[in-house]
Protein backbone atom coordinates (compact mmCIF):
# COMPACT_ATOMS: atom_id res chain seq x y z
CA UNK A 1 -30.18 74.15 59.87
CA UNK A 2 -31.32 74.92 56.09
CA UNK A 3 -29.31 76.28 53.19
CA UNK A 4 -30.96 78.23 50.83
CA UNK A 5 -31.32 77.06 46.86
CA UNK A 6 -32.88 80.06 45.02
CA UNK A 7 -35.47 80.86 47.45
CA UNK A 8 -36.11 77.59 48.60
CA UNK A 9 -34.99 76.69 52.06
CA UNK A 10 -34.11 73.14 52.17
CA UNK A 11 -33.69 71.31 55.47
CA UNK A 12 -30.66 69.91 57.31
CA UNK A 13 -29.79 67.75 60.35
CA UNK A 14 -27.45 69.34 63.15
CA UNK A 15 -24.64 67.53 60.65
CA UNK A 16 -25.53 68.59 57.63
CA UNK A 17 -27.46 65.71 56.08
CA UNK A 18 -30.87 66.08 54.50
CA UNK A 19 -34.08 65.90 56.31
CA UNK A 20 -35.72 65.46 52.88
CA UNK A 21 -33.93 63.35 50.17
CA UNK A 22 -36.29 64.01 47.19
CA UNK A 23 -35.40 67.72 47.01
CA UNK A 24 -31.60 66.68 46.29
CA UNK A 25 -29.73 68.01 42.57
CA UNK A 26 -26.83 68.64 41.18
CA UNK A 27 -26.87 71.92 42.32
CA UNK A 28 -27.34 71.44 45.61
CA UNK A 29 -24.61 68.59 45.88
CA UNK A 30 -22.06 71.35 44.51
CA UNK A 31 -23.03 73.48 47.14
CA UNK A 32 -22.46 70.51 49.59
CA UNK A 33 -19.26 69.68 48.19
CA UNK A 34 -18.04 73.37 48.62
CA UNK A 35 -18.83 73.11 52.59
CA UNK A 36 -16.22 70.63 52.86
CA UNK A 37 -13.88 71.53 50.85
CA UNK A 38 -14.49 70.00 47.54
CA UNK A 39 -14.54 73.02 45.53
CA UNK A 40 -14.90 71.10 42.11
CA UNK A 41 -17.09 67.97 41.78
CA UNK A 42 -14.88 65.73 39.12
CA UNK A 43 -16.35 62.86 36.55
CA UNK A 44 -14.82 60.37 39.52
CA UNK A 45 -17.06 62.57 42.34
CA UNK A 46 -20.34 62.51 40.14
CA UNK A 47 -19.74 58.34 39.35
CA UNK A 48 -19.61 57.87 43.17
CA UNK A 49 -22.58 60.21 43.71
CA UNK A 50 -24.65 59.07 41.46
CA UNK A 51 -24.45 55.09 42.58
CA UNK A 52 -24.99 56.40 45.99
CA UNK A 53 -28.51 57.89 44.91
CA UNK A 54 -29.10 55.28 42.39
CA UNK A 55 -28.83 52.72 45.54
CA UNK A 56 -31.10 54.76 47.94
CA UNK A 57 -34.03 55.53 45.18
CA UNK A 58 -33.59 51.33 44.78
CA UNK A 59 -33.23 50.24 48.05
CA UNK A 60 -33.66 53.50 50.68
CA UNK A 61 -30.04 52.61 51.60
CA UNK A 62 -26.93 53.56 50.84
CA UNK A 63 -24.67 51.02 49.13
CA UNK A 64 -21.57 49.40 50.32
CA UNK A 65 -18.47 50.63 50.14
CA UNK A 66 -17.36 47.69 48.13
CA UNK A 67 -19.89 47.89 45.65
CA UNK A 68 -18.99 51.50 44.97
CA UNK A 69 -15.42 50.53 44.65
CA UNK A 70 -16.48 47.69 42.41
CA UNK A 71 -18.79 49.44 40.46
CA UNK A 72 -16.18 52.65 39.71
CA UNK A 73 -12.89 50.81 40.01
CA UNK A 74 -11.71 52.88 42.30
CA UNK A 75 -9.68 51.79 45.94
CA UNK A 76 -10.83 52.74 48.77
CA UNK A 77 -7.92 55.48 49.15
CA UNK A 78 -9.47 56.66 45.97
CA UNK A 79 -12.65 57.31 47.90
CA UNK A 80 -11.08 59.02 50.40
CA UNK A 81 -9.03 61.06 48.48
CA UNK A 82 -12.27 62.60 46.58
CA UNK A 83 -14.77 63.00 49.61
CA UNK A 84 -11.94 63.50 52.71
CA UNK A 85 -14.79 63.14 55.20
CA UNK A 86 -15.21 59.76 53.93
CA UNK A 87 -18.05 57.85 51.98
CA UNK A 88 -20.32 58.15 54.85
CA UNK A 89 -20.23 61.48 56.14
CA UNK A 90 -18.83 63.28 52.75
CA UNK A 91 -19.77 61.41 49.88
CA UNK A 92 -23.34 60.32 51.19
CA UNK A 93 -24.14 63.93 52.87
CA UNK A 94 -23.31 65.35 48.90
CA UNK A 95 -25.65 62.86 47.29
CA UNK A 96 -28.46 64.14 49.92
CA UNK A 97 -28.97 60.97 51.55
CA UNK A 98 -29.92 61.50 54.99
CA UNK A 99 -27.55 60.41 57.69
CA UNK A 100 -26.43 56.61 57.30
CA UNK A 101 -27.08 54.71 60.49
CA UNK A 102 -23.85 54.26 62.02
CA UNK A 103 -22.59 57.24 60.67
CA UNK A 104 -21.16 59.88 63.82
């Protein structure tokens, strides 16, 4: 699977996560978003995004949960009310993580 950015065909797992992390941006987490179903990425979306990619460029990991909760002060319904496929398999897939071990 691959969507196309301008020309540039960037690579996907069978579900939608990136094969190649560096070639995430903005851009390409809107189109993300718009696959499931988030059609506008809100100041709340981009705060959880960009903690997600800040933790993976640090650590080549995805944070915890917690920490993202801490960090934003959002709940965890919060979460799920912005990404509805969860912080694993929405929120991490739109930051262009690839898939999070664990993660089905």
């Amino acid at each position: 699977m691959a969507l196309d950015i301008n020309g540039k065909l960037i690579e996907m797992d069978g579900d939608g996560f990136m094969l190649q992390p560096e070639l995430w941006n903005d851009e390409l987490a809107q189109l993300i978003a718009k696959e499931d179903d988030i059609q506008e990425l809100t100041e709340n979306h981009w705060a959880v995004i960009r903690i997600i990619r800040r933790s993976f460029e640090e650590t080549g990991m995805a944070p915890m949960i917690r920490s993202i909760c801490k960090e934003t002060e959002l709940k965890l319904k919060d979460i799920y009310e912005l990404f509805p496929l969860g912080p694993a398999r929405g929120a991490c897939r739109i930051a262009g993580l690839p898939k999070p071990d664990g993660c089905v």
